[in-house]
PDB file of N, CA and C in Angstrom:
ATOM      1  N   UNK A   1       0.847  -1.173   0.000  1.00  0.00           N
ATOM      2  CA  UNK A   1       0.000   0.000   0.000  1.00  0.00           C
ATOM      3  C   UNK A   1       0.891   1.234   0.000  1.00  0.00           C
ATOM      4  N   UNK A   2       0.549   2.084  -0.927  1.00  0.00           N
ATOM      5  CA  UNK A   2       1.105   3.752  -0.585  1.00  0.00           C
ATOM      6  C   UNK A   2       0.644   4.407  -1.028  1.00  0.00           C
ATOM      7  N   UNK A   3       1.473   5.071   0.470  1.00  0.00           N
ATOM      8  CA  UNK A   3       0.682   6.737   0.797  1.00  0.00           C
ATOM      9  C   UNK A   3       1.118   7.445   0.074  1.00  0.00           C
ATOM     10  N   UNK A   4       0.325   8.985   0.082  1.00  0.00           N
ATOM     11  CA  UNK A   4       1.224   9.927  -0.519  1.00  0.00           C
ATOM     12  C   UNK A   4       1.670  10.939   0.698  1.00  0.00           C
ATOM     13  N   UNK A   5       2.408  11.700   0.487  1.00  0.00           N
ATOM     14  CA  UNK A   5       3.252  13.011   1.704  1.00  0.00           C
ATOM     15  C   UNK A   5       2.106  13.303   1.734  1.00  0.00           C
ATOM     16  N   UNK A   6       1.216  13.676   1.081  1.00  0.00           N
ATOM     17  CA  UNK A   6       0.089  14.992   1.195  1.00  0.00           C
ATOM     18  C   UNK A   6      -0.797  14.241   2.180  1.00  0.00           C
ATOM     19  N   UNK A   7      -1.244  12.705   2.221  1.00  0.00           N
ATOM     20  CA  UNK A   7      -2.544  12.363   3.385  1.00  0.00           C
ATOM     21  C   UNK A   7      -1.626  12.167   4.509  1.00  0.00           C
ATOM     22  N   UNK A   8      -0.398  12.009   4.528  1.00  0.00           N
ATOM     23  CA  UNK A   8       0.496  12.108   5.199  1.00  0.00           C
ATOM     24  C   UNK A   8       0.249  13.531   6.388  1.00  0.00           C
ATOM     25  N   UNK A   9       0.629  14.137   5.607  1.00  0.00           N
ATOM     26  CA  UNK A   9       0.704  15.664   6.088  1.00  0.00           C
ATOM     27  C   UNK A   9      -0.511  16.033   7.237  1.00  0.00           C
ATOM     28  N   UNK A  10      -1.523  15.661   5.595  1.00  0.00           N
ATOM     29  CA  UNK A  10      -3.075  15.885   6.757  1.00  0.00           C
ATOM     30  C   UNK A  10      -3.584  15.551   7.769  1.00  0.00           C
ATOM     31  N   UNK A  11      -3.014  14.162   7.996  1.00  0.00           N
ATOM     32  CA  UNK A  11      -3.224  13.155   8.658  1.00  0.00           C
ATOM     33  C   UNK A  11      -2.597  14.075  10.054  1.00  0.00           C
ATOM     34  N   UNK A  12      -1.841  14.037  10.414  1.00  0.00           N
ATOM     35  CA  UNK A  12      -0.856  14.711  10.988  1.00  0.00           C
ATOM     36  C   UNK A  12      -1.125  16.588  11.271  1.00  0.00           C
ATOM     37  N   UNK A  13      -1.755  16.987  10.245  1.00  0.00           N
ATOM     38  CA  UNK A  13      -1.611  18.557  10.741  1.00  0.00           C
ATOM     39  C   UNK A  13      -3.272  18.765  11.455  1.00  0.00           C
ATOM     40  N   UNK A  14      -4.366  17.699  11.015  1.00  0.00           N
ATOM     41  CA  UNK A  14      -5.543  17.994  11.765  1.00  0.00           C
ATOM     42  C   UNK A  14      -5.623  16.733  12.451  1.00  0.00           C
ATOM     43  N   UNK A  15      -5.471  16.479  13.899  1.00  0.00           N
ATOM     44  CA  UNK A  15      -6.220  15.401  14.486  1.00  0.00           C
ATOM     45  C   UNK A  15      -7.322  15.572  15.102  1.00  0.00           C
ATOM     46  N   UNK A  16      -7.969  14.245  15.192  1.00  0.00           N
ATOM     47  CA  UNK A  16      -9.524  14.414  15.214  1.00  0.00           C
ATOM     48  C   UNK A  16      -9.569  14.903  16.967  1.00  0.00           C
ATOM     49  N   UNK A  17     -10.657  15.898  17.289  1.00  0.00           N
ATOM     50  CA  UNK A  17     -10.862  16.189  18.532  1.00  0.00           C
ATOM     51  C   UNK A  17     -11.729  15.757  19.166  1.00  0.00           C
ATOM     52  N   UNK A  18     -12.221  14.770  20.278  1.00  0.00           N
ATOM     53  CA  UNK A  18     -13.676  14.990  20.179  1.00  0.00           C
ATOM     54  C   UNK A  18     -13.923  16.348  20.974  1.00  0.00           C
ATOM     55  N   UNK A  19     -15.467  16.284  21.106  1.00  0.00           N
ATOM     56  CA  UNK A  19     -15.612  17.558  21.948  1.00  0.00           C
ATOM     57  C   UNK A  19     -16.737  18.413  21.124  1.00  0.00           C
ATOM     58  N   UNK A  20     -17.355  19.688  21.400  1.00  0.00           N
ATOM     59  CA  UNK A  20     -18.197  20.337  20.595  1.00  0.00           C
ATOM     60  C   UNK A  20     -17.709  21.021  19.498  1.00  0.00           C
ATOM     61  N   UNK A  21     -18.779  21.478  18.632  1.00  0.00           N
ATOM     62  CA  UNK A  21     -18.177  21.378  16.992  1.00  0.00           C
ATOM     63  C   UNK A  21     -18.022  23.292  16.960  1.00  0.00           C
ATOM     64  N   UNK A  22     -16.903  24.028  16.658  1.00  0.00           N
ATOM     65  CA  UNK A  22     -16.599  24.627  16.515  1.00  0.00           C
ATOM     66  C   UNK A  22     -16.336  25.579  15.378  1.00  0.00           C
ATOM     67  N   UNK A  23     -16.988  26.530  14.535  1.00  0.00           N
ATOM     68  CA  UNK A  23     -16.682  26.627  13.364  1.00  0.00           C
ATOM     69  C   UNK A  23     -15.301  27.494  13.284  1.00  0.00           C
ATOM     70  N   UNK A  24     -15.150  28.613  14.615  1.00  0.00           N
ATOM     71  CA  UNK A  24     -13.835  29.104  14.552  1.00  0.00           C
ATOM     72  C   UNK A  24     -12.767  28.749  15.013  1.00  0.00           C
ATOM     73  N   UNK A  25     -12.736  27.325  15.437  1.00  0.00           N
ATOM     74  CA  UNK A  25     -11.507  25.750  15.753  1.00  0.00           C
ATOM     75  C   UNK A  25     -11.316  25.938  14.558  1.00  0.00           C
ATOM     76  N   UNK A  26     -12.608  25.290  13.939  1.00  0.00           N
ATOM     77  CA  UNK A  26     -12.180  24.829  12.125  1.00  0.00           C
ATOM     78  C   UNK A  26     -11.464  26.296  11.396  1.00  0.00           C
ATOM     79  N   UNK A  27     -11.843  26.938  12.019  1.00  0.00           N
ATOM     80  CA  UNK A  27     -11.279  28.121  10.595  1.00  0.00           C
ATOM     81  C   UNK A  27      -9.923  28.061  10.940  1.00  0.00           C
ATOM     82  N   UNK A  28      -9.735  28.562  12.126  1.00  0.00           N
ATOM     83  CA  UNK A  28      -8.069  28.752  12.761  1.00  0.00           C
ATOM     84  C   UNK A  28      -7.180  27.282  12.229  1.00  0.00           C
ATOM     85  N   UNK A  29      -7.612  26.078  12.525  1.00  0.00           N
ATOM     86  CA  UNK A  29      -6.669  24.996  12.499  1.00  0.00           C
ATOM     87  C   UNK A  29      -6.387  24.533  10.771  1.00  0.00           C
ATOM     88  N   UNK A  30      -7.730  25.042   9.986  1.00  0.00           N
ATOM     89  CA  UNK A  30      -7.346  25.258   8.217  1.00  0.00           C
ATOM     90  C   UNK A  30      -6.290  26.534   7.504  1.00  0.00           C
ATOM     91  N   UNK A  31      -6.428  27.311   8.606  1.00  0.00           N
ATOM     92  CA  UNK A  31      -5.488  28.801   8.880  1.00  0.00           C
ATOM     93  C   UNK A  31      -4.022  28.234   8.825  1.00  0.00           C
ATOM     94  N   UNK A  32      -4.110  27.347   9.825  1.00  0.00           N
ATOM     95  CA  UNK A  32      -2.716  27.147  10.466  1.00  0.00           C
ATOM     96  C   UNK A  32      -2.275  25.991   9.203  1.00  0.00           C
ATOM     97  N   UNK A  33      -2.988  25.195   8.740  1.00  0.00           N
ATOM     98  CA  UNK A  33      -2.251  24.141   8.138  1.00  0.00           C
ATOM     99  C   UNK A  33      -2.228  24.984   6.912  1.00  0.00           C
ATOM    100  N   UNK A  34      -2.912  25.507   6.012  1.00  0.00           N
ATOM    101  CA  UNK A  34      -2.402  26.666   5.193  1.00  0.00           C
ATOM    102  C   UNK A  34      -1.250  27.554   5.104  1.00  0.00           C
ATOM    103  N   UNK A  35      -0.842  27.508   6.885  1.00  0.00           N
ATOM    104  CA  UNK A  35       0.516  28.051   6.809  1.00  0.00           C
ATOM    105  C   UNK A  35       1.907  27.226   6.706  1.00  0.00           C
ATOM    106  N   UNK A  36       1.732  26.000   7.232  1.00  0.00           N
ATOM    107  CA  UNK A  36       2.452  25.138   7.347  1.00  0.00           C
ATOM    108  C   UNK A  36       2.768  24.134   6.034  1.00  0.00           C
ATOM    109  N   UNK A  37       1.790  24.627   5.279  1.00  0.00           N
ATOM    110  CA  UNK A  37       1.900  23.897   3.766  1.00  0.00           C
ATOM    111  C   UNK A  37       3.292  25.014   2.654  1.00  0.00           C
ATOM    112  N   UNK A  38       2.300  26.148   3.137  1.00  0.00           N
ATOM    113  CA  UNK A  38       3.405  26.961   2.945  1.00  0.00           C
ATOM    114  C   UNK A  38       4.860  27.059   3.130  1.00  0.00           C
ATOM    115  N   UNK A  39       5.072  26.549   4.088  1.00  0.00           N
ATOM    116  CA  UNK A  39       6.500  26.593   5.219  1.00  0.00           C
ATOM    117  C   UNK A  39       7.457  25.454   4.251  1.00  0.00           C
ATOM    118  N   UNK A  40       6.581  24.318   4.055  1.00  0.00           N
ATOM    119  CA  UNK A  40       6.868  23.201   3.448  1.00  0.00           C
ATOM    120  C   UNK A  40       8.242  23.592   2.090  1.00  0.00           C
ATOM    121  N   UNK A  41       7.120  24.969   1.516  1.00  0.00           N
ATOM    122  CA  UNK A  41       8.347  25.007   0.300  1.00  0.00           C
ATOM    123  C   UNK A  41      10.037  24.642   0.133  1.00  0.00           C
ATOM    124  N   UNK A  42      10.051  25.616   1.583  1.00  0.00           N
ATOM    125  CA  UNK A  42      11.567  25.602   1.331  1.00  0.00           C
ATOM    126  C   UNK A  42      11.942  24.195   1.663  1.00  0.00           C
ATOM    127  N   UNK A  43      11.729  23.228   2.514  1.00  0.00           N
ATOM    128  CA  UNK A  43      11.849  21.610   2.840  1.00  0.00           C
ATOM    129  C   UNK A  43      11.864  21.127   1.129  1.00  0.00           C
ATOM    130  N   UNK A  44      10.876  21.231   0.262  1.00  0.00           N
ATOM    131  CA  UNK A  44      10.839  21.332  -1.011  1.00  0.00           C
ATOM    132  C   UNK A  44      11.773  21.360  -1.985  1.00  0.00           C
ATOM    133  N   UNK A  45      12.576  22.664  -2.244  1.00  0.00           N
ATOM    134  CA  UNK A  45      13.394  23.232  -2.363  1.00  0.00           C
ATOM    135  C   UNK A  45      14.765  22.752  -1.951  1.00  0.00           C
ATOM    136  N   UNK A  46      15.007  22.793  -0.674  1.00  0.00           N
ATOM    137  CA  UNK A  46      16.104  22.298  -0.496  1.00  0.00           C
ATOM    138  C   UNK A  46      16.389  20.509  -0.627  1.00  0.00           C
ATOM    139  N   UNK A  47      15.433  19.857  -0.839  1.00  0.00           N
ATOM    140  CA  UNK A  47      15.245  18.481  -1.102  1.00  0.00           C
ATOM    141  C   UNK A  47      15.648  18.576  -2.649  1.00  0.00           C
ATOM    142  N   UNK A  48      14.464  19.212  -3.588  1.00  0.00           N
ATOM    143  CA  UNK A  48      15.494  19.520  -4.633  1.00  0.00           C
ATOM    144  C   UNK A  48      17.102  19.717  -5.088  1.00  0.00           C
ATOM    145  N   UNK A  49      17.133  21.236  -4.396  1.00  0.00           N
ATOM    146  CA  UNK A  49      18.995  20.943  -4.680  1.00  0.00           C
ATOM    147  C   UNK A  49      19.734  19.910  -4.512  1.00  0.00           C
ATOM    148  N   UNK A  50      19.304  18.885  -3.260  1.00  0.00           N
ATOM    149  CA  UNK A  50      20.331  17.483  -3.136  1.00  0.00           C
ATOM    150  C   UNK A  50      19.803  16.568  -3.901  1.00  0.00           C
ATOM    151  N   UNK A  51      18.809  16.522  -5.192  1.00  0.00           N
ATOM    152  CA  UNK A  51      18.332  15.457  -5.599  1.00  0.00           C
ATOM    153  C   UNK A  51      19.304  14.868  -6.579  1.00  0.00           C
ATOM    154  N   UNK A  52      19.925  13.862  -6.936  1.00  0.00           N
ATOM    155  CA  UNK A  52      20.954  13.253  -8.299  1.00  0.00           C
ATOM    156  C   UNK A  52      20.162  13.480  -9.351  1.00  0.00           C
ATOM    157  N   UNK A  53      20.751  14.150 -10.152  1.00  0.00           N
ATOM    158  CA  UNK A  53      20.300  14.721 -11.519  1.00  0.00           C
ATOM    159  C   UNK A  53      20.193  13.497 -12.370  1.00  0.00           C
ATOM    160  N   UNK A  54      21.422  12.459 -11.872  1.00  0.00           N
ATOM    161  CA  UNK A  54      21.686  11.659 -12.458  1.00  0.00           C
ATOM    162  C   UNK A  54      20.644  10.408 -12.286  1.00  0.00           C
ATOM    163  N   UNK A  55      19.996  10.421 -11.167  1.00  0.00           N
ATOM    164  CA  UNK A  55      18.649   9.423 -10.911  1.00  0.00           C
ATOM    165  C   UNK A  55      18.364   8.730 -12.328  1.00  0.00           C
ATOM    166  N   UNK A  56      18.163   7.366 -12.207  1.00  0.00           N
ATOM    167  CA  UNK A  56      17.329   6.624 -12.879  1.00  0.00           C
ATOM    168  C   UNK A  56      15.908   6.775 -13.061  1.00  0.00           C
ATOM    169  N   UNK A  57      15.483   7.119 -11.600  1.00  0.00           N
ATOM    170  CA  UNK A  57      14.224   7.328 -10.997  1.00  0.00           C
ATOM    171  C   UNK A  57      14.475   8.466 -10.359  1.00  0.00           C
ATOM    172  N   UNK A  58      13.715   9.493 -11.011  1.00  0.00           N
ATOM    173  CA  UNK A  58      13.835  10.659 -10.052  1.00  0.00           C
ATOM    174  C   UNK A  58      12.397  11.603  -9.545  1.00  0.00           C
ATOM    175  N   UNK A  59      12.576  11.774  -8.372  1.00  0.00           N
ATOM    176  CA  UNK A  59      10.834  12.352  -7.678  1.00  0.00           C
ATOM    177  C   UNK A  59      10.671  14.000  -8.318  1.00  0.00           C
ATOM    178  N   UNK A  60       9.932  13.960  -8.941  1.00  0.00           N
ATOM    179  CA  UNK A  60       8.824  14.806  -9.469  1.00  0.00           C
ATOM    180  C   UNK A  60       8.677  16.488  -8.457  1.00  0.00           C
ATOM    181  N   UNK A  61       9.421  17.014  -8.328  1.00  0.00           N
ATOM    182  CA  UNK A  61       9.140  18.532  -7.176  1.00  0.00           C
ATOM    183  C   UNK A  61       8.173  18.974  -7.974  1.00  0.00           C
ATOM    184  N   UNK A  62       8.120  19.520  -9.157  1.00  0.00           N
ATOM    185  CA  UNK A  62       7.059  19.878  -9.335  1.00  0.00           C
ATOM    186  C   UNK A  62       5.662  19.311  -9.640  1.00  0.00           C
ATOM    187  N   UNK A  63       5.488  18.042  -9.702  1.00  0.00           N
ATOM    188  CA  UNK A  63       3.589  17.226  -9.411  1.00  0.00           C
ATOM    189  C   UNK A  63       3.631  17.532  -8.039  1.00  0.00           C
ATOM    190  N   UNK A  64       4.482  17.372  -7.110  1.00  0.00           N
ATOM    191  CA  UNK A  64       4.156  17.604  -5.759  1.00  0.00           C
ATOM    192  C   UNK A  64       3.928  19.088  -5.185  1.00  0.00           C
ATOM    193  N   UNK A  65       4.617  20.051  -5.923  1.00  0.00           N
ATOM    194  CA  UNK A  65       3.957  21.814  -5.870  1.00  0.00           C
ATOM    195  C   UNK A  65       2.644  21.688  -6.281  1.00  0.00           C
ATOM    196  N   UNK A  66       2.256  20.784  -7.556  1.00  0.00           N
ATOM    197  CA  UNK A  66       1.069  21.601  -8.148  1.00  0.00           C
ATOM    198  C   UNK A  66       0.401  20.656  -6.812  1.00  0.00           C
ATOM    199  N   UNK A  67       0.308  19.565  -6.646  1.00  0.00           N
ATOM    200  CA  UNK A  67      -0.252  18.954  -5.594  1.00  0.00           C
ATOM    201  C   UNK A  67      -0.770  20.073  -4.281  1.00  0.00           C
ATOM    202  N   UNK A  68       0.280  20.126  -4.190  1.00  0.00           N
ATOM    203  CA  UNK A  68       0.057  20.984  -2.771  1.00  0.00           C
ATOM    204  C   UNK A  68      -0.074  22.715  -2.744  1.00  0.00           C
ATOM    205  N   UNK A  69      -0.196  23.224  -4.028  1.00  0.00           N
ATOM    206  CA  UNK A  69      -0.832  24.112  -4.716  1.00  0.00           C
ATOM    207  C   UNK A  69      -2.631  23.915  -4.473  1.00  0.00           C
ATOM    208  N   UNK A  70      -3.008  22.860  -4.964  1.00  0.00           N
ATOM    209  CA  UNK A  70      -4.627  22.453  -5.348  1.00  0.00           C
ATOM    210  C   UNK A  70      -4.864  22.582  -3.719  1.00  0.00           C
ATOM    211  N   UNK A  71      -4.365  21.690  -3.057  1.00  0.00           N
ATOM    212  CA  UNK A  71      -4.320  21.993  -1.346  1.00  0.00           C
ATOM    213  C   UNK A  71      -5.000  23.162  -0.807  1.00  0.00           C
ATOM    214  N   UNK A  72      -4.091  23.981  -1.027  1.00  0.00           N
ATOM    215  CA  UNK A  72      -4.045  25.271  -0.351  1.00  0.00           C
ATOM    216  C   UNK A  72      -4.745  26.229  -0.960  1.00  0.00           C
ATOM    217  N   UNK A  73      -5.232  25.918  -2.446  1.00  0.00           N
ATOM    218  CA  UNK A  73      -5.892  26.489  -2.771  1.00  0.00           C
ATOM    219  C   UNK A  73      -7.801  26.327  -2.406  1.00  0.00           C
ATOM    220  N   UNK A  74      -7.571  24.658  -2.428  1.00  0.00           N
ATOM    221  CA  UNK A  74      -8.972  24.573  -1.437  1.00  0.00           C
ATOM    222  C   UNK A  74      -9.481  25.095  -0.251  1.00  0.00           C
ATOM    223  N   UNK A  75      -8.054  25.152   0.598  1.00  0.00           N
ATOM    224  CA  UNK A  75      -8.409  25.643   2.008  1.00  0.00           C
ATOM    225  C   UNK A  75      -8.784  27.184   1.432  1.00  0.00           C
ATOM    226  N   UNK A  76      -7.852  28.136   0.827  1.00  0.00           N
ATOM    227  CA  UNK A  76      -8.501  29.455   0.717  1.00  0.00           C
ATOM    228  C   UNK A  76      -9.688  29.343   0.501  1.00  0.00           C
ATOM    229  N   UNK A  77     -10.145  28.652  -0.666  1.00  0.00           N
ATOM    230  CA  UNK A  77     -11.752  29.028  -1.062  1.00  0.00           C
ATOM    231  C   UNK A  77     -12.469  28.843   0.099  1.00  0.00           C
ATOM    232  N   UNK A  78     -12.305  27.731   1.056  1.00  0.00           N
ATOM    233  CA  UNK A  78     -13.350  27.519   1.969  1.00  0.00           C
ATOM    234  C   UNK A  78     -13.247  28.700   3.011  1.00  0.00           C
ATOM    235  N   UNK A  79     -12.231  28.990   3.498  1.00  0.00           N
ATOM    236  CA  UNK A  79     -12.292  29.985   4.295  1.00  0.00           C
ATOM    237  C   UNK A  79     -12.491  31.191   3.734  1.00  0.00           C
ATOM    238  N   UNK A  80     -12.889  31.517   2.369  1.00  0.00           N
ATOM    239  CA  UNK A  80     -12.908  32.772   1.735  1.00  0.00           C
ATOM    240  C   UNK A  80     -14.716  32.935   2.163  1.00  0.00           C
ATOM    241  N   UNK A  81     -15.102  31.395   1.308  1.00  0.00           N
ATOM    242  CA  UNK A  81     -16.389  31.732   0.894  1.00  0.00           C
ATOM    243  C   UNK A  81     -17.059  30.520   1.367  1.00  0.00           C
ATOM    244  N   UNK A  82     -17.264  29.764   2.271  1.00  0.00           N
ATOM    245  CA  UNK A  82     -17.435  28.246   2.607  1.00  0.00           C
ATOM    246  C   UNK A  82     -18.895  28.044   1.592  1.00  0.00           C
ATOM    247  N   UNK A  83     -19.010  27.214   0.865  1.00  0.00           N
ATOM    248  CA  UNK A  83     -20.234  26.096   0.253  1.00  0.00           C
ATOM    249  C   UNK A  83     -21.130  25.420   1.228  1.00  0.00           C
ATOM    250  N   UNK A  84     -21.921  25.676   0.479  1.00  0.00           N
ATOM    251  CA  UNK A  84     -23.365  24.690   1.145  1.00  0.00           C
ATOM    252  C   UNK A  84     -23.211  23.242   0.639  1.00  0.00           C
ATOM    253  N   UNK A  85     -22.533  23.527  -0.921  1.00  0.00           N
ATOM    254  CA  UNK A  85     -22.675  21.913  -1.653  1.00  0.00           C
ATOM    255  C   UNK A  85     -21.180  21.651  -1.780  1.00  0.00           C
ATOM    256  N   UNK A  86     -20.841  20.475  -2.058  1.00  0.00           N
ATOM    257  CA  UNK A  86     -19.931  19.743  -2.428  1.00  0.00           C
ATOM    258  C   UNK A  86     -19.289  20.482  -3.772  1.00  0.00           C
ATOM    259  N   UNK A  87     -18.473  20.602  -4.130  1.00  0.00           N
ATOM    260  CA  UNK A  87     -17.739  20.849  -5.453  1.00  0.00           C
ATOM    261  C   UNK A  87     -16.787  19.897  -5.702  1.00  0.00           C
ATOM    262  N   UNK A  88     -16.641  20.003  -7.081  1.00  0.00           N
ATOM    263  CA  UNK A  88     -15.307  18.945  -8.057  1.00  0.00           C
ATOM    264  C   UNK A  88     -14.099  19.868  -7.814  1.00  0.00           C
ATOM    265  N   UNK A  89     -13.315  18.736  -7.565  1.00  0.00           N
ATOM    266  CA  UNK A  89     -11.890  19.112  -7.053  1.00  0.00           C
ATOM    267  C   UNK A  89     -11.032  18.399  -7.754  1.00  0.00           C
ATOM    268  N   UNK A  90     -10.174  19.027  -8.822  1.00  0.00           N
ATOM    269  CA  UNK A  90      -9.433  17.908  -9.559  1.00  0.00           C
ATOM    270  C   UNK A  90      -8.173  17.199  -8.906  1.00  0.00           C
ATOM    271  N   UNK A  91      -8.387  15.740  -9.222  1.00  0.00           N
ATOM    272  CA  UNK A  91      -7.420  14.938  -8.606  1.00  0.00           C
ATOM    273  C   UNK A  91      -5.916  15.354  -8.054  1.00  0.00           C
ATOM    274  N   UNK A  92      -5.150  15.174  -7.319  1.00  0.00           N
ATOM    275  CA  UNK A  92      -4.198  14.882  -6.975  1.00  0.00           C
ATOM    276  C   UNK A  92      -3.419  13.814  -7.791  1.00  0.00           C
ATOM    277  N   UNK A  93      -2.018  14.198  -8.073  1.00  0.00           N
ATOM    278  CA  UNK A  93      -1.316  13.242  -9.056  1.00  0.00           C
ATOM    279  C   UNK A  93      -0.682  11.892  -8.210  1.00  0.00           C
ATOM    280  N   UNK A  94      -0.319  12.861  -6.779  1.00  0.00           N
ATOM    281  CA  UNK A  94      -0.051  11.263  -6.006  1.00  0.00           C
ATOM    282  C   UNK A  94       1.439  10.811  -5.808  1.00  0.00           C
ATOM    283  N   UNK A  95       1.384  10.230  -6.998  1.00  0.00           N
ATOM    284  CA  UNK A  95       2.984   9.703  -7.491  1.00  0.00           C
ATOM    285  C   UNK A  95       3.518  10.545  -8.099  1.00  0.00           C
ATOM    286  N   UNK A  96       4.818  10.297  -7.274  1.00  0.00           N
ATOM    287  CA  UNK A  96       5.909  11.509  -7.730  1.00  0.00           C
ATOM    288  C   UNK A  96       7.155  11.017  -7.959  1.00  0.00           C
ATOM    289  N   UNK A  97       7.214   9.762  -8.625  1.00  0.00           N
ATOM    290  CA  UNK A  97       8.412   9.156  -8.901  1.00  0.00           C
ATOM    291  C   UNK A  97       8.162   8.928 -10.667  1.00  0.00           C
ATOM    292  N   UNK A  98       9.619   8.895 -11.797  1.00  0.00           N
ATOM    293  CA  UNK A  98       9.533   8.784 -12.765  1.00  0.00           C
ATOM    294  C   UNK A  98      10.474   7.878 -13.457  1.00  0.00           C
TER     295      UNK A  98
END
């Protein structure tokens, strides 16, 4: 089975609380992982510079930006303008090896 970094991440940046349902918990803790996705770049980045050019197999930095681009771009909309309904969200690429 595999994961990707990104349910990884999520998994990890929201854990479940119990307790009463909060809508300004939820805004702040989509706030915060919005920032921390952010932060990510440079981890990104500098993973890049040490990557072997020379790789057989080499991981993908950029499917994993646009990845975590679509991310963060969801969280804005919801906290911009939150939905009543469900919307289409285009896939995640996932795999980042070539």
């Amino acid at each position: 089975m595999q994961f990707t970094p990104i349910l990884i991440i999520l998994s990890l940046a929201l854990p479940a609380h119990a307790g009463a349902v909060s809508p300004d918990a939820e805004r702040a803790h989509l706030a915060q992982l919005a920032s921390e996705l952010a932060s990510l770049e440079s981890l990104i980045d500098e993973a890049e510079r040490h990557a072997d050019p020379d790789a057989r197999i080499r991981f993908q930095y950029l499917w994993l930006r646009q990845d975590l681009d679509r991310v963060k771009q969801g969280i804005r909309e919801h906290l911009q303008a939150p939905r009543a309904e469900p919307r289409q969200v285009p896939p995640l690429r996932g795999d980042y090896r070539r």
